[in-house]
C-alpha atoms as a PDB file:
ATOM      1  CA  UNK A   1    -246.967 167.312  14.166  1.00  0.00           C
ATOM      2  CA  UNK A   2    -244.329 169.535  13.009  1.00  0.00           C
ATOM      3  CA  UNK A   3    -243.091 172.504  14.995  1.00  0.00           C
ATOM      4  CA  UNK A   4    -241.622 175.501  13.809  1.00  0.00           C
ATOM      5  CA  UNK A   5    -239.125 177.145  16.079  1.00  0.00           C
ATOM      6  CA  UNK A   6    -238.299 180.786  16.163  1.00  0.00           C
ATOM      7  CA  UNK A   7    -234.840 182.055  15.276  1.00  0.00           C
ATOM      8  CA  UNK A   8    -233.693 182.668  18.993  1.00  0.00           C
ATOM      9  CA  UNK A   9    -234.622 179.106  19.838  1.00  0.00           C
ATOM     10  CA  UNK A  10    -232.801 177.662  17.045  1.00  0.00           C
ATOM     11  CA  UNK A  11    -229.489 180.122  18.045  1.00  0.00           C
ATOM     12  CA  UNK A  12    -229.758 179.219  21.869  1.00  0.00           C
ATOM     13  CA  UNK A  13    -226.985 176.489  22.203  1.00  0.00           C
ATOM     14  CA  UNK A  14    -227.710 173.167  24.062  1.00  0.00           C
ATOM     15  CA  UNK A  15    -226.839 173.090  27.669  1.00  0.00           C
ATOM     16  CA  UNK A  16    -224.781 169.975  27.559  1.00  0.00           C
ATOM     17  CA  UNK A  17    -222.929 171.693  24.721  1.00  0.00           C
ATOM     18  CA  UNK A  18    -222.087 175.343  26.481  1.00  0.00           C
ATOM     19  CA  UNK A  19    -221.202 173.522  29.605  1.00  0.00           C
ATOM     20  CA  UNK A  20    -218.322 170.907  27.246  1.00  0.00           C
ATOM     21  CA  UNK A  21    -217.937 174.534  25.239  1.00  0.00           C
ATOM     22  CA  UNK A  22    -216.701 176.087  28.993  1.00  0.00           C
ATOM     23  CA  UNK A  23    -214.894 173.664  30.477  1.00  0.00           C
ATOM     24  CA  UNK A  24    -212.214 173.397  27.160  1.00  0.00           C
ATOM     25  CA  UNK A  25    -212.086 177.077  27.394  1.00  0.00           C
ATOM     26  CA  UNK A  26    -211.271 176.575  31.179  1.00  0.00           C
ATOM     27  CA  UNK A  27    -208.460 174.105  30.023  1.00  0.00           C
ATOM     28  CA  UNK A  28    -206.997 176.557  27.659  1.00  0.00           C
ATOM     29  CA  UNK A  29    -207.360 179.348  30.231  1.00  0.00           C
ATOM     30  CA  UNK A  30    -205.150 177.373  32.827  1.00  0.00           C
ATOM     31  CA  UNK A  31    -202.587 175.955  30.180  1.00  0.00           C
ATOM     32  CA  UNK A  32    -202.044 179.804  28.953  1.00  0.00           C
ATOM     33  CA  UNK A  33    -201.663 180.833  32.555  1.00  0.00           C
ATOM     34  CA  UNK A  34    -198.801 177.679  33.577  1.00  0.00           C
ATOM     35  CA  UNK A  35    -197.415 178.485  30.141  1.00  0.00           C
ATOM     36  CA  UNK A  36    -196.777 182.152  31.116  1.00  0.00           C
ATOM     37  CA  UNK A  37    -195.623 181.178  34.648  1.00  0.00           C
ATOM     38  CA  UNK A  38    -192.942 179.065  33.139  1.00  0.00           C
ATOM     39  CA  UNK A  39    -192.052 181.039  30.983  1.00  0.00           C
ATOM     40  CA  UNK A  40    -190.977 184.291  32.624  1.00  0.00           C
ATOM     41  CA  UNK A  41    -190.002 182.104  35.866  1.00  0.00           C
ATOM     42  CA  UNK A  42    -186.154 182.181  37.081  1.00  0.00           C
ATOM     43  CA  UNK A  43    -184.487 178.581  37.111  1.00  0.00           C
ATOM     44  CA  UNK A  44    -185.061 178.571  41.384  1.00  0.00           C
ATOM     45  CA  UNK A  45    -188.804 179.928  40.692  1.00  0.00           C
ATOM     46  CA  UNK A  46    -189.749 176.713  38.104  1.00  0.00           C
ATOM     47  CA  UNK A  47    -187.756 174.209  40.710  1.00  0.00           C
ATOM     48  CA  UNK A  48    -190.191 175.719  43.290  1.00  0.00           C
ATOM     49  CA  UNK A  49    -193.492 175.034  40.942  1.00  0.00           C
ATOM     50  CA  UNK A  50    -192.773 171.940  39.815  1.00  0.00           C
ATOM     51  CA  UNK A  51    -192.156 170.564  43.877  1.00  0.00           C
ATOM     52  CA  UNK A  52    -195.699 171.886  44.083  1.00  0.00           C
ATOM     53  CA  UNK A  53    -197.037 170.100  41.206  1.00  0.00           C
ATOM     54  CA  UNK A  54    -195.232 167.001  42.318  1.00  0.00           C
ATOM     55  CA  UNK A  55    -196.768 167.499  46.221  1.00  0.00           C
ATOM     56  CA  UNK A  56    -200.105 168.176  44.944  1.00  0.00           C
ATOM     57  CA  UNK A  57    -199.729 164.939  42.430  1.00  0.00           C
ATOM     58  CA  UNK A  58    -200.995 162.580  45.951  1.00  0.00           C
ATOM     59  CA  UNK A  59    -202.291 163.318  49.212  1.00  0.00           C
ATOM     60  CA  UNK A  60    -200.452 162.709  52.252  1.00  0.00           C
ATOM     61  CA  UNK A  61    -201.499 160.500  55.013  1.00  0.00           C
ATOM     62  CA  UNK A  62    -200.186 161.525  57.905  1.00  0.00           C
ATOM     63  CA  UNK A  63    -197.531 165.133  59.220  1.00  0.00           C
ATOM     64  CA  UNK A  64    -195.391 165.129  62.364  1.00  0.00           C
ATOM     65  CA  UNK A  65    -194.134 168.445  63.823  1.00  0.00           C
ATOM     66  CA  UNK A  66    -191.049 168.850  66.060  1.00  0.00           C
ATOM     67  CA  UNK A  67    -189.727 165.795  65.585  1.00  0.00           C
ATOM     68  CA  UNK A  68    -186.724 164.131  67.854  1.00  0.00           C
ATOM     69  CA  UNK A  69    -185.505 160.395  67.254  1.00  0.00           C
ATOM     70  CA  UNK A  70    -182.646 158.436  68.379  1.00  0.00           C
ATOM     71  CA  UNK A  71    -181.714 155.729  66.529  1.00  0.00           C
ATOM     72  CA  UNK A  72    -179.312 153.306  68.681  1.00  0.00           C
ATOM     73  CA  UNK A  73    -177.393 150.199  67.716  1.00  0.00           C
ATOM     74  CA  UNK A  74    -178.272 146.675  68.930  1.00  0.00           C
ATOM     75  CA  UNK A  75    -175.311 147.239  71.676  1.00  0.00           C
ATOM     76  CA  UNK A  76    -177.218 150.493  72.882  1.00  0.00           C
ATOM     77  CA  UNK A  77    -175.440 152.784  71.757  1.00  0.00           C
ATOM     78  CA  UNK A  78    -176.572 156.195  70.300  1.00  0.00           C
ATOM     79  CA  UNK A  79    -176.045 155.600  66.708  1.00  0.00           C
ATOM     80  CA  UNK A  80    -177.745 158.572  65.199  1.00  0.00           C
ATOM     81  CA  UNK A  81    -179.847 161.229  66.152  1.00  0.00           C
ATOM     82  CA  UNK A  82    -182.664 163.207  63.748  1.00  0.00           C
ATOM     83  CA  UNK A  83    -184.384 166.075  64.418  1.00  0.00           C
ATOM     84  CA  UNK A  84    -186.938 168.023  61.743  1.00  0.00           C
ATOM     85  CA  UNK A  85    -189.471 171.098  62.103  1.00  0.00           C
ATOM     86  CA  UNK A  86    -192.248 168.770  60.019  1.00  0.00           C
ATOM     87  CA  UNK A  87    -192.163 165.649  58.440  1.00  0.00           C
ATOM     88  CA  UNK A  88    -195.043 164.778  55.852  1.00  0.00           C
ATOM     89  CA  UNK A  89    -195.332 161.075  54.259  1.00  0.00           C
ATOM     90  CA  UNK A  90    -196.898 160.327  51.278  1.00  0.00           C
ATOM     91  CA  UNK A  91    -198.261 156.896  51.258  1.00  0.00           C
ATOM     92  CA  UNK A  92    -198.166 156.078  46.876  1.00  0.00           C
ATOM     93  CA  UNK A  93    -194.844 156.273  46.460  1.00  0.00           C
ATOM     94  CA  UNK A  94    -193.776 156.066  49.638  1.00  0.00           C
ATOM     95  CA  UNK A  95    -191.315 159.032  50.925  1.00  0.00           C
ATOM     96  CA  UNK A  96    -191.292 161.835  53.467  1.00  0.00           C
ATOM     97  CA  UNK A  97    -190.710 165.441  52.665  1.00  0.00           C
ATOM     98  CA  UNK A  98    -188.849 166.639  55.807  1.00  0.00           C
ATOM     99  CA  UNK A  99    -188.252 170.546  56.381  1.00  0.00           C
ATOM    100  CA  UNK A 100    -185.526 171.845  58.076  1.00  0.00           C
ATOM    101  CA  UNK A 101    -183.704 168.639  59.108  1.00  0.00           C
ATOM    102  CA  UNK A 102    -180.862 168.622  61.501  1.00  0.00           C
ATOM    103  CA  UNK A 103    -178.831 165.111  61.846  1.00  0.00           C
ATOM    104  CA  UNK A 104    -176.078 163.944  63.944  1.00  0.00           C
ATOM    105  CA  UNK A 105    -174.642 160.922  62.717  1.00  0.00           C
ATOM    106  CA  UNK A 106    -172.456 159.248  65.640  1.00  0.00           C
ATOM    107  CA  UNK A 107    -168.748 157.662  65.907  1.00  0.00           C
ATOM    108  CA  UNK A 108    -167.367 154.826  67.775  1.00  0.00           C
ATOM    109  CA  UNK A 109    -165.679 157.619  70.075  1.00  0.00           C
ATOM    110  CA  UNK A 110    -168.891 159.236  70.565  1.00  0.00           C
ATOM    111  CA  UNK A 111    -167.931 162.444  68.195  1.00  0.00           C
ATOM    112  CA  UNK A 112    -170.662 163.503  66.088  1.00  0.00           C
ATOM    113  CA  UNK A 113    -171.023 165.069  62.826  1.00  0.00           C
ATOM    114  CA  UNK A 114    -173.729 167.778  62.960  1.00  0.00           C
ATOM    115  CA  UNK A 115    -175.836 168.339  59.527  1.00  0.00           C
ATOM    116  CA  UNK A 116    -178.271 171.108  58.880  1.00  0.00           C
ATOM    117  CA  UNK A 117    -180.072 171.684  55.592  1.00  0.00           C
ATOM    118  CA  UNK A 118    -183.088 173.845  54.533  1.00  0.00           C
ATOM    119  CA  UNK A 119    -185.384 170.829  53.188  1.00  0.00           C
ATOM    120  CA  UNK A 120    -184.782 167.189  52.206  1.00  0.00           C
ATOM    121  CA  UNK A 121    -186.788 163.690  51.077  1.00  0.00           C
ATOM    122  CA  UNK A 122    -186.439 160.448  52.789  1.00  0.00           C
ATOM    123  CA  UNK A 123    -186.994 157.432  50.542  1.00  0.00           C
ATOM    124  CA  UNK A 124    -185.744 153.807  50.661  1.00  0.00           C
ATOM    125  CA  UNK A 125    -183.257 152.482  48.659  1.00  0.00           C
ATOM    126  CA  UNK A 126    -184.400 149.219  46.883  1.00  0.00           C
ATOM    127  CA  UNK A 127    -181.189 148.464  46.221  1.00  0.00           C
ATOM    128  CA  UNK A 128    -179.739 148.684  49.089  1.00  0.00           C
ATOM    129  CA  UNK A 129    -182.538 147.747  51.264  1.00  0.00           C
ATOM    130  CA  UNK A 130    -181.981 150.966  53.373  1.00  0.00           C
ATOM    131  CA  UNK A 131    -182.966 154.372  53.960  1.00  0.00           C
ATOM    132  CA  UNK A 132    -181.777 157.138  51.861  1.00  0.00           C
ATOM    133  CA  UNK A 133    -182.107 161.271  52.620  1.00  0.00           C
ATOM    134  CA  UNK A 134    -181.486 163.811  49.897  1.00  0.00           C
ATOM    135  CA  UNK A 135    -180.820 167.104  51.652  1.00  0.00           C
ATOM    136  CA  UNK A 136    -180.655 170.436  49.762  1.00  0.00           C
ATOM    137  CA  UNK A 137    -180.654 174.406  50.240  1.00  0.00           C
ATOM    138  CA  UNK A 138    -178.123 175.754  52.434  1.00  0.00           C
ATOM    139  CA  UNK A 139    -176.511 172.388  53.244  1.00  0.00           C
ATOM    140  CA  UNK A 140    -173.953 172.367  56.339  1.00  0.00           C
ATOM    141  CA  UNK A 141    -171.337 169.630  58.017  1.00  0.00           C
ATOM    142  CA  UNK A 142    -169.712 170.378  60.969  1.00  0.00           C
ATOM    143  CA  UNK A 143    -167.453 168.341  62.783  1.00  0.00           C
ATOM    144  CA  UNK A 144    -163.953 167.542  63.665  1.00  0.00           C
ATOM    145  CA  UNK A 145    -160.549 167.136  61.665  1.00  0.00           C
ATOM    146  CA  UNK A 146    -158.056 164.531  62.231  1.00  0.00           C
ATOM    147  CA  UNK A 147    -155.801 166.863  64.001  1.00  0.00           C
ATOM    148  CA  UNK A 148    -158.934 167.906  66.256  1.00  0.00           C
ATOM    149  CA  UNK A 149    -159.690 170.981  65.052  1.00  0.00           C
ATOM    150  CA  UNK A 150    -163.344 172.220  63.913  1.00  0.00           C
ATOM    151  CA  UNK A 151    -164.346 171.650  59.983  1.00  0.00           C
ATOM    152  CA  UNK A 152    -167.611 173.098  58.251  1.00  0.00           C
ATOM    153  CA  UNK A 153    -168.497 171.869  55.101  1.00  0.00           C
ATOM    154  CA  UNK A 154    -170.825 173.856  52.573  1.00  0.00           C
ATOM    155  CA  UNK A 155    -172.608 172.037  49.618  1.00  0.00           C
ATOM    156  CA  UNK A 156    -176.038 173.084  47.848  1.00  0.00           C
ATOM    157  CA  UNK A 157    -176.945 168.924  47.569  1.00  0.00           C
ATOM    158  CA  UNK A 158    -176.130 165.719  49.927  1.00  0.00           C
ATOM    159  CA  UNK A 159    -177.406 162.550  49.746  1.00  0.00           C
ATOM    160  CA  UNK A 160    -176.588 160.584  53.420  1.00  0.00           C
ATOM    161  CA  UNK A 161    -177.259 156.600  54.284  1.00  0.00           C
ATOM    162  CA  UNK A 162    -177.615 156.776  57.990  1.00  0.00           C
ATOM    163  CA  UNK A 163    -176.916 152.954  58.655  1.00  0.00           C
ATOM    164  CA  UNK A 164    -173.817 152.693  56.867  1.00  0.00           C
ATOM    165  CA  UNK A 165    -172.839 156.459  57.845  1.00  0.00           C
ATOM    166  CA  UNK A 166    -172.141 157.314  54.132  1.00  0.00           C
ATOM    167  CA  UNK A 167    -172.540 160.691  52.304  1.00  0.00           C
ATOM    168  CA  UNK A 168    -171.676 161.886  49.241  1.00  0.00           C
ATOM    169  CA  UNK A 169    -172.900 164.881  46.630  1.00  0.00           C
ATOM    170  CA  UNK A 170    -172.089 165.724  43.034  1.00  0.00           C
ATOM    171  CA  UNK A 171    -172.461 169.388  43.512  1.00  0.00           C
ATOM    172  CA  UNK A 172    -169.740 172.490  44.363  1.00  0.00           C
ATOM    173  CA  UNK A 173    -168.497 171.601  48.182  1.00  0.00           C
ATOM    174  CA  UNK A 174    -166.368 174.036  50.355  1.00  0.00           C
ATOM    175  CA  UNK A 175    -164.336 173.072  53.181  1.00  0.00           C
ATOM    176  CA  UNK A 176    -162.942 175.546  55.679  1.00  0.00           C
ATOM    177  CA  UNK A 177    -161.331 174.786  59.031  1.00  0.00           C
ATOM    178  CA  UNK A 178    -158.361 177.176  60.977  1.00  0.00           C
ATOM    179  CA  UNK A 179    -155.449 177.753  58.555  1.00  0.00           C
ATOM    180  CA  UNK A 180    -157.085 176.076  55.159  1.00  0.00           C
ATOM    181  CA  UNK A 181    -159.938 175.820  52.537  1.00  0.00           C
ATOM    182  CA  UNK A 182    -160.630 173.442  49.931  1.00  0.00           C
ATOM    183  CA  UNK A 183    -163.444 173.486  47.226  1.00  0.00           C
ATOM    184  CA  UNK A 184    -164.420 170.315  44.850  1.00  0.00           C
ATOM    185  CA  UNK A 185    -166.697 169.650  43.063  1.00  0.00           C
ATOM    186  CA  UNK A 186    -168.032 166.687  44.556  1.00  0.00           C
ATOM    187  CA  UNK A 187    -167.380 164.589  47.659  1.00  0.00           C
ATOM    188  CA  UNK A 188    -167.655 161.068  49.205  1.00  0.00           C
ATOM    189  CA  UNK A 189    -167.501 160.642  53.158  1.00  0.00           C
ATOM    190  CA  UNK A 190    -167.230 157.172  55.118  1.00  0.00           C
ATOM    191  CA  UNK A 191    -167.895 159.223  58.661  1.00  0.00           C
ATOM    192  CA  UNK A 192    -166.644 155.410  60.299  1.00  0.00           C
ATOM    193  CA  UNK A 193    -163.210 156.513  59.535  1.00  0.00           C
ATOM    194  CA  UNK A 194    -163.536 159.898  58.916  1.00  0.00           C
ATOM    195  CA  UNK A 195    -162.310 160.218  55.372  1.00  0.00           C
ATOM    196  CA  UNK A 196    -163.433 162.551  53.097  1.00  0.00           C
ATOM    197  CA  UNK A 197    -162.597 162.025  49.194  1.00  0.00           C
ATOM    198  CA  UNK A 198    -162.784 165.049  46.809  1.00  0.00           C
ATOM    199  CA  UNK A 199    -164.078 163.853  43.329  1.00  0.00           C
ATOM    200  CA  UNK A 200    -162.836 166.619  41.052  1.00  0.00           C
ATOM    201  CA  UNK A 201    -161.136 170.216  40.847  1.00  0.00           C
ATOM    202  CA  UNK A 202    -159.786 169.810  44.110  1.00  0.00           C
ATOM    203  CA  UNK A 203    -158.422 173.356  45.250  1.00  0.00           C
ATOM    204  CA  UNK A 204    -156.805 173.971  48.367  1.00  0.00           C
ATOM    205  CA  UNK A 205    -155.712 177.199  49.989  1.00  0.00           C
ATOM    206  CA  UNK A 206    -153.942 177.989  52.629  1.00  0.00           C
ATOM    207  CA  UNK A 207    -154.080 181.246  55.311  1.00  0.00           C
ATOM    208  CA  UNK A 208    -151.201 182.635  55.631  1.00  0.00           C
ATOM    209  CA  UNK A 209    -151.902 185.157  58.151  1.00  0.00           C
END
């Protein structure tokens, strides 16, 4: 039997077709968009959308809010103490996301050095079978000098090994305490001793008032 179609059947498209034909244009629609995002985007503006396409690349399994932990040393002792608005974990790699942290690592005398940043990732080091935090925007130290007085350190970027009480950062770093400041760029701290190392264009001024 032969059947003769009319010339708005033969023109209407299949539906398997138009539904393949929308979904590419979709594609195209949403690469156009990301493209022009990107491309008119400051440097901080792109850092922020690609942490969101990294967040959004798993799901989480599991937030905790208001979080307080003390960490203490097989003799008892108060070792180090964390404190975050929200931690999330993501299972596949494993790490947290941790928003405005706030850490006190502590001394054999008991002294403490306070650190506050905006935002920062927890991850373990393979390598050194421990765990690792990268803290960055609006990063803060405070403690205390050799000669007692109070120090604040400023850096953008600080990476910290609570068990060994280690921190270092390869960014711009600011030291101010009464009568001096010092910039570097780039610092290494063993907080056991106390010593602070500047790694490169060490500055130092002094106030002479």
């Amino acid at each position: 039997m032969n059947t003769t179609l009319s010339k708005s059947a033969r023109n209407k498209p299949e539906p398997g077709k138009t539904n393949l034909r929308n979904h590419f244009l979709a594609i195209f629609l949403l690469s156009g968009i990301m493209y022009y995002l990107l491309d008119s985007a400051t440097d901080e503006e792109i850092l922020d959308i690609t942490r969101l396409l990294d967040l959004q690349s798993q799901d989480y399994d599991y937030f905790m809010a208001n979080v307080d932990t003390v960490h203490y040393t097989a003799d008892g002792v108060s070792d180090y103490r964390f404190q975050a608005v929200r931690v999330t974990h993501f299972p596949n790699p494993e790490y947290s996301i941790i928003e405005a942290p706030h850490f006190m690592l502590y001394g054999e005398d008991n002294a403490a050095w306070e650190i506050n940043s905006g935002s920062g990732r927890i991850e373990l080091d393979t390598q050194r079978n421990q765990e690792r935090l990268e803290l960055n925007e609006n990063v803060i130290i405070s403690g205390i000098a050799a000669d007692g007085s109070p120090i604040n350190i400023y850096t953008d970027s600080l990476t910290i090994y609570p068990e060994e009480k280690s921190m270092s950062s390869q960014s711009n770093v600011l030291f101010e305490a009464d009568g001096f400041s010092s910039t570097s760029t780039g610092i290494n701290a063993d907080l056991n001793i106390n010593v602070f190392r500047q790694l490169a264009n060490g500055q130092l001024q002094y106030d002479n008032e």
